[in-house]
N, C-alpha and C. Protein backbone atom coordinates (compact mmCIF):
# COMPACT_ATOMS: atom_id res chain seq x y z
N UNK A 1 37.70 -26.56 6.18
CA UNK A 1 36.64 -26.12 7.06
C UNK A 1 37.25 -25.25 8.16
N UNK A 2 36.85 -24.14 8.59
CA UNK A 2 36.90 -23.36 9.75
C UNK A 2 36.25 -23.40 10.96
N UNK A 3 36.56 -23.06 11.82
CA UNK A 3 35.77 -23.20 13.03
C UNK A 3 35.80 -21.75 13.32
N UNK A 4 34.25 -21.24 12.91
CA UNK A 4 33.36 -19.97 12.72
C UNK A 4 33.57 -19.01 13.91
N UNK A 5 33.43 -20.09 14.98
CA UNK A 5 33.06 -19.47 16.60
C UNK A 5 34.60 -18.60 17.13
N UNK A 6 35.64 -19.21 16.18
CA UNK A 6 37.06 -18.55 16.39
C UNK A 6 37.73 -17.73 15.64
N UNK A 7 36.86 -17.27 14.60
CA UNK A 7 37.12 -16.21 13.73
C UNK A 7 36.39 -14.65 14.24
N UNK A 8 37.49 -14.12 14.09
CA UNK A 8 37.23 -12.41 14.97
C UNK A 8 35.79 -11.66 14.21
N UNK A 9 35.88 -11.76 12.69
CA UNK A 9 35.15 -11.25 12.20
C UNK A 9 33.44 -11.66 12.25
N UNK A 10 33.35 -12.84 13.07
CA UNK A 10 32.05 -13.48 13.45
C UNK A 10 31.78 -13.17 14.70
N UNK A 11 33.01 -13.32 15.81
CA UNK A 11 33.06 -12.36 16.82
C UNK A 11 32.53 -11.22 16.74
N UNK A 12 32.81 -10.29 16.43
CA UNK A 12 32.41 -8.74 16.11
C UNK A 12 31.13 -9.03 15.06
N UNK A 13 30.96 -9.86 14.36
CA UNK A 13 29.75 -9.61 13.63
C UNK A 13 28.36 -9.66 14.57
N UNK A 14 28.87 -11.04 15.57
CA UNK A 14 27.90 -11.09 16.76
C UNK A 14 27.53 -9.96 17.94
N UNK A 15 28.54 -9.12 17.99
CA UNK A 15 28.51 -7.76 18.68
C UNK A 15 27.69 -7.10 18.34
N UNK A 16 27.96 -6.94 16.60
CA UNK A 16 27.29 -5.70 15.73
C UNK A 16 25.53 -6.16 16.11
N UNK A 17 25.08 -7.81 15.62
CA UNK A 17 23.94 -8.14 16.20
C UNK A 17 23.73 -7.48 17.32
N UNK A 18 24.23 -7.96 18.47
CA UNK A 18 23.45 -7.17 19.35
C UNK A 18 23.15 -5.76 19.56
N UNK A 19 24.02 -4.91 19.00
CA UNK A 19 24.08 -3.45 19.09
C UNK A 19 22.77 -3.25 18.13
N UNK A 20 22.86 -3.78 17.13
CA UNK A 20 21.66 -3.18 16.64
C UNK A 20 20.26 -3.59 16.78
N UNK A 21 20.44 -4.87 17.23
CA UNK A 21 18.97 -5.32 18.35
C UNK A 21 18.93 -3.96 19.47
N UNK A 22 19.58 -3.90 19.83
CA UNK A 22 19.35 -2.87 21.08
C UNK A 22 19.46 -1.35 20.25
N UNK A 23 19.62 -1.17 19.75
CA UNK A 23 19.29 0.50 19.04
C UNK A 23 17.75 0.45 18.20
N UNK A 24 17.42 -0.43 17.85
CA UNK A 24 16.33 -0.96 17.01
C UNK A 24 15.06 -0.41 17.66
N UNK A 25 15.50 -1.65 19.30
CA UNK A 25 14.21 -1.46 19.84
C UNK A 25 13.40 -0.02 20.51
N UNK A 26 14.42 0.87 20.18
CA UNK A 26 13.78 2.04 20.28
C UNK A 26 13.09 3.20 18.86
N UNK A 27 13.20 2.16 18.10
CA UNK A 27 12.63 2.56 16.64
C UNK A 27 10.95 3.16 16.58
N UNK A 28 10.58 4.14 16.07
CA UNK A 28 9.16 3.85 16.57
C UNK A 28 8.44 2.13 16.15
N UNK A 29 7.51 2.31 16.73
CA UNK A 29 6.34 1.32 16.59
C UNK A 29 6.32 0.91 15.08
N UNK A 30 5.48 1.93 14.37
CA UNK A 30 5.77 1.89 13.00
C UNK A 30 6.66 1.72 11.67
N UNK A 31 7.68 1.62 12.34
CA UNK A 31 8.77 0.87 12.05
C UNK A 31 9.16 -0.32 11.97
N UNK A 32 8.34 -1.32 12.67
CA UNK A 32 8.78 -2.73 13.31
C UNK A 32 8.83 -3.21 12.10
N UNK A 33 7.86 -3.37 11.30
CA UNK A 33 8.10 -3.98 9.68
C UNK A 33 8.68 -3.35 8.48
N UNK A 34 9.68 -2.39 9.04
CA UNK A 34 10.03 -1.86 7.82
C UNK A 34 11.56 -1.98 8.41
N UNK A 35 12.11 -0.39 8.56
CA UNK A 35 13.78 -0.26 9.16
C UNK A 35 14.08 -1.19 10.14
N UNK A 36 13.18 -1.42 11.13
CA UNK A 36 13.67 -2.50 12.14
C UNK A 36 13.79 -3.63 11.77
N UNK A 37 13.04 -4.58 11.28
CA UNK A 37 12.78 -5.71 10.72
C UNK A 37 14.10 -5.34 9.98
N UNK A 38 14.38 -5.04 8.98
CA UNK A 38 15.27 -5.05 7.78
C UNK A 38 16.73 -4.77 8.71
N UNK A 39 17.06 -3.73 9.24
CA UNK A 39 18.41 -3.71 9.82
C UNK A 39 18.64 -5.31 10.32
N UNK A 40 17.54 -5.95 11.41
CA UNK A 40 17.71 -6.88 12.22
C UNK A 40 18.67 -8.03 11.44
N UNK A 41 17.30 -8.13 10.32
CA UNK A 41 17.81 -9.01 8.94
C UNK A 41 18.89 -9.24 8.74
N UNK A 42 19.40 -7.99 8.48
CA UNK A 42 20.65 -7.44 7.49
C UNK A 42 21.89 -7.61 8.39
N UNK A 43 21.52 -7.45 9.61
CA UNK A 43 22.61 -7.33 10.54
C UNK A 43 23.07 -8.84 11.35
N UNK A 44 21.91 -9.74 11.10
CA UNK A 44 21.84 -10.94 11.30
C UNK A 44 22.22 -11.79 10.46
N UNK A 45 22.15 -11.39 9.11
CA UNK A 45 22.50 -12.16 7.45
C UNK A 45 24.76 -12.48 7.88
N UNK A 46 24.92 -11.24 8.25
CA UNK A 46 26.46 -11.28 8.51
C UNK A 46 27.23 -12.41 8.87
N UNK A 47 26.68 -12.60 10.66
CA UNK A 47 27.42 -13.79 10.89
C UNK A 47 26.92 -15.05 10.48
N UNK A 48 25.55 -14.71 10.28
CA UNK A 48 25.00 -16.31 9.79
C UNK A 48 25.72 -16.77 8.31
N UNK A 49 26.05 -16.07 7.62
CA UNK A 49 26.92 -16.15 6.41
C UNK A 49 28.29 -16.58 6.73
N UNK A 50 28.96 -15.95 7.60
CA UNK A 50 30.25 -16.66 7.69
C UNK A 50 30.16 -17.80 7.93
N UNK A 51 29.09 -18.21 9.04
CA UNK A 51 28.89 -19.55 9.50
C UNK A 51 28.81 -20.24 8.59
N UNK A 52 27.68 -20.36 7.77
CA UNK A 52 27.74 -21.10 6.99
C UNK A 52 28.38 -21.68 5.70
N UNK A 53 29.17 -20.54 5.44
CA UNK A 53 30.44 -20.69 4.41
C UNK A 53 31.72 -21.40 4.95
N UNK A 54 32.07 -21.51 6.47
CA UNK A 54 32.95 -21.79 7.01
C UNK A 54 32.36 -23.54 7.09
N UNK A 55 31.43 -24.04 6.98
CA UNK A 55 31.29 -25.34 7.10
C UNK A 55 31.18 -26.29 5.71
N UNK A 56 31.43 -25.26 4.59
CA UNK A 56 31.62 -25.70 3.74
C UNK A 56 32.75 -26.19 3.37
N UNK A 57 32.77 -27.26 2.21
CA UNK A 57 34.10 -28.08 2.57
C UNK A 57 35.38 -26.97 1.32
N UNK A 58 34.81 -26.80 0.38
CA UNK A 58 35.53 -25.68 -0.83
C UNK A 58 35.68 -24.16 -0.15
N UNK A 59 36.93 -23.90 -0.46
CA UNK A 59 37.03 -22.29 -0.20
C UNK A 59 36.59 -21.45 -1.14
N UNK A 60 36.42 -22.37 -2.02
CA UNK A 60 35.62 -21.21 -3.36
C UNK A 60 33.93 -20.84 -2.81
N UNK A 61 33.13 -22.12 -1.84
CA UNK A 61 32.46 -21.48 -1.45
C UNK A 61 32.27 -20.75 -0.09
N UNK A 62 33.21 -20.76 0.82
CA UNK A 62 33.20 -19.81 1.92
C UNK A 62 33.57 -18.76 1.36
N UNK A 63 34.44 -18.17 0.57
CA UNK A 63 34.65 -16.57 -0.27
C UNK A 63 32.91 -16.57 -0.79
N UNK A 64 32.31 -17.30 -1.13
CA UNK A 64 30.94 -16.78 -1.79
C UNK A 64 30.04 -16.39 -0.76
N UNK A 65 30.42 -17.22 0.64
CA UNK A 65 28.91 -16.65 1.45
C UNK A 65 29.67 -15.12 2.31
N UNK A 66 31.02 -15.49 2.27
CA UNK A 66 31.69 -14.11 2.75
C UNK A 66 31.51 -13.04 2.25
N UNK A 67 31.14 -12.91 0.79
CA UNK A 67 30.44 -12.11 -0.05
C UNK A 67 29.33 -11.75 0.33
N UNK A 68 28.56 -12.66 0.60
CA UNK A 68 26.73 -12.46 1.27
C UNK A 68 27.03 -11.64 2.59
N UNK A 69 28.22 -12.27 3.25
CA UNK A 69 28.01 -11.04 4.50
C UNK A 69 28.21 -9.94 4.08
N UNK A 70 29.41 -9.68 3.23
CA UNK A 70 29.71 -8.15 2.96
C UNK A 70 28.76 -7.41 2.14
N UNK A 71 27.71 -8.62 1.25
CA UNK A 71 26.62 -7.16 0.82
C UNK A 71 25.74 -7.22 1.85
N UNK A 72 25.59 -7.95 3.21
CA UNK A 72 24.80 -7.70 4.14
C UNK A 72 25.11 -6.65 5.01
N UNK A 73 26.33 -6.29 5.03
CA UNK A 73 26.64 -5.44 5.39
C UNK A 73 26.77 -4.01 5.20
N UNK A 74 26.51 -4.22 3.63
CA UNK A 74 26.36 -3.21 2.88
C UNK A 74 24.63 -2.69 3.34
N UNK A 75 23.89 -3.37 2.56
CA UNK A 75 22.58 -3.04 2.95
C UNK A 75 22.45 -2.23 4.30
N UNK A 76 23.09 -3.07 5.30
CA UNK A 76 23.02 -2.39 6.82
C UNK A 76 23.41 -0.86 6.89
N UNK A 77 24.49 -0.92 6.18
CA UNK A 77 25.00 0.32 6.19
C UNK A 77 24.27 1.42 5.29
N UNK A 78 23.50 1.26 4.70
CA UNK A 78 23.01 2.15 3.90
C UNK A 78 21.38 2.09 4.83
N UNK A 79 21.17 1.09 5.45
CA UNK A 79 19.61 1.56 6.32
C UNK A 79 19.91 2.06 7.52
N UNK A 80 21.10 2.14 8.07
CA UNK A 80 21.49 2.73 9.17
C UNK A 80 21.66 4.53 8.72
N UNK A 81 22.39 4.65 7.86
CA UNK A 81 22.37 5.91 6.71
C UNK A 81 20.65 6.79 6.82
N UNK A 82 19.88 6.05 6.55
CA UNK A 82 18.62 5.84 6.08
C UNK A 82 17.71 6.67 7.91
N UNK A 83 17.80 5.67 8.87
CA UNK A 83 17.55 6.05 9.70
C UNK A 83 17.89 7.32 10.24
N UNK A 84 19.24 7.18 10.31
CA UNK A 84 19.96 8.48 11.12
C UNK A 84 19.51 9.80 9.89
N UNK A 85 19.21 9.79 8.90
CA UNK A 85 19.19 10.92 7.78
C UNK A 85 17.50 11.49 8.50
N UNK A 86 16.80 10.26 8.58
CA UNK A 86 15.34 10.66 8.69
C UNK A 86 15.27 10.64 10.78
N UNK A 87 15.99 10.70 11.70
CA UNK A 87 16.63 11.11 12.86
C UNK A 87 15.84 10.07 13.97
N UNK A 88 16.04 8.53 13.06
CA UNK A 88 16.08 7.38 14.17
C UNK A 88 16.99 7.14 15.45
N UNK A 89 17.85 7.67 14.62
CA UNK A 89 19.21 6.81 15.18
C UNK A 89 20.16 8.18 15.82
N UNK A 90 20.77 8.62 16.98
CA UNK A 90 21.04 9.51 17.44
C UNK A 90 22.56 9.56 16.90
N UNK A 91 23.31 11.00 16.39
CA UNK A 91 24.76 10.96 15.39
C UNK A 91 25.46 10.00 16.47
N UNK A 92 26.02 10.13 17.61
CA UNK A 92 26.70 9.14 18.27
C UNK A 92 26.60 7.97 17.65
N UNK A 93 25.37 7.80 18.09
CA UNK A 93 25.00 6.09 18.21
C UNK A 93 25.43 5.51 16.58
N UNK A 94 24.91 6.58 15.97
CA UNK A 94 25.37 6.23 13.80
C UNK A 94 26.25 6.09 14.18
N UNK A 95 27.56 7.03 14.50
CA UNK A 95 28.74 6.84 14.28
C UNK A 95 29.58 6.05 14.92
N UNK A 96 29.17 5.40 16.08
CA UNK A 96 29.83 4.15 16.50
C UNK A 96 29.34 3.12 15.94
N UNK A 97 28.00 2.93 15.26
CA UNK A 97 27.34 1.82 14.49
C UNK A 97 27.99 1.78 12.96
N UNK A 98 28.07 2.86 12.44
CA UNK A 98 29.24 2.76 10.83
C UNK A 98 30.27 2.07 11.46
N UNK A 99 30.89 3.13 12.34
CA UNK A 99 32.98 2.39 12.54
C UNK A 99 32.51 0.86 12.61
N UNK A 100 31.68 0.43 13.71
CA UNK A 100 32.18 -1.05 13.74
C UNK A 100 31.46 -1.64 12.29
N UNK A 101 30.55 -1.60 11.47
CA UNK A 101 30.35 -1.91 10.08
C UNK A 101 31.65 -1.54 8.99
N UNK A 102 31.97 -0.41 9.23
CA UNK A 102 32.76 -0.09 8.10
C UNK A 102 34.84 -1.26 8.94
N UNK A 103 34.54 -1.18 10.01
CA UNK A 103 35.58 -2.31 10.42
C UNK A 103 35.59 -3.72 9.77
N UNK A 104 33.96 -4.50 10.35
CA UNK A 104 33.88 -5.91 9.87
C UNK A 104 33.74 -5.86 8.10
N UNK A 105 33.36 -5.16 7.79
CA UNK A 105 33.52 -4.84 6.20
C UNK A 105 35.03 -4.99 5.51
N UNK A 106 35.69 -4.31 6.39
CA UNK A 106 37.28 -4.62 5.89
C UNK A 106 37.72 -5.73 6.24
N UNK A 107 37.29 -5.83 7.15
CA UNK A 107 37.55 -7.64 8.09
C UNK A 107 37.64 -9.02 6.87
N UNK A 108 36.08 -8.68 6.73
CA UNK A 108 35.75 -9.76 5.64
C UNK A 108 36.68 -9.41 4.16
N UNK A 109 36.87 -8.52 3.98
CA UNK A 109 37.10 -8.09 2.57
C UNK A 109 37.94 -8.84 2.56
N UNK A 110 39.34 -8.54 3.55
CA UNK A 110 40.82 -8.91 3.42
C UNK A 110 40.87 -10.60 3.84
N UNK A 111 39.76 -10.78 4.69
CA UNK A 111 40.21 -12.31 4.60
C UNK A 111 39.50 -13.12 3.54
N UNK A 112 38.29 -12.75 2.65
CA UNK A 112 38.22 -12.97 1.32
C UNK A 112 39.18 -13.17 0.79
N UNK A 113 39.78 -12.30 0.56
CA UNK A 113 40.89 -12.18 -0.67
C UNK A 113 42.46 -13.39 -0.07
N UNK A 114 42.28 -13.48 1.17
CA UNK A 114 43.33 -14.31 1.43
C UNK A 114 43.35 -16.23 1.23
N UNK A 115 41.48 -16.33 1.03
CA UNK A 115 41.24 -17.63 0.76
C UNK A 115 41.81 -18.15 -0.71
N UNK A 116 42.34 -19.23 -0.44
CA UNK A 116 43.00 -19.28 -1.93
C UNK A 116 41.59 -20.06 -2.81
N UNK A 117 41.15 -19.72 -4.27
CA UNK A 117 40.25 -20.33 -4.84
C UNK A 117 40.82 -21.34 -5.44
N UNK A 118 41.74 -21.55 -5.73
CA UNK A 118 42.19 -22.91 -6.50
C UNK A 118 42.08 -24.15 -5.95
N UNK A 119 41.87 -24.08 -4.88
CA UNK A 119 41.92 -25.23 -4.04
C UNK A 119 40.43 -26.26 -4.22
């Protein structure tokens, strides 16, 4: 078992939450149930996934929900894509919102791969 609250990549996943709560809420109106709602989701699926893989007692299943973050992260990254293409999201603001996605993305990847499954 891990203790979630001391892992960097839940750290920063909780960042990324808030950044994109706060870029969101300037989404139009008409948006609220579609890109907003869904980034929020998507961007919220992250750390709640580590969490909950980290309280699991098998490392075979914390690599599985670490997985759930990284396609949550994926998704994010492709509706953030999505926004900024159709000119939600201002290039700055995209491009400091990818780096730190395309960061915790590697984050998770490499400490995936460091959990041993045999165990």
């Amino acid at each position: 078992m891990h203790n979630f609250k001391e892992l960097r990549i839940w750290q920063d996943s909780i960042d990324l939450v808030e950044e994109i709560y706060t870029k969101t809420k300037d989404l139009p109106k008409n948006e609220e149930f579609g890109l907003t709602s869904q980034m929020r989701r998507c961007s919220v699926s992250i750390p709640l996934n580590i969490a909950e893989g980290s309280g699991h007692e098998s490392d075979k299943d914390f690599r599985r929900f670490l997985g759930i973050s990284l396609s949550s992260s994926f998704e994010l990254e492709t509706q953030l894509i999505i926004a900024n293409r159709i000119g939600y999201i201002e290039k700055e603001d995209f491009n400091n919102i990818l780096e730190r996605i395309i960061r915790i993305q590697k984050m998770i990847f490499v400490f995936r791969k460091k959990i041993n499954v045999t165990k």
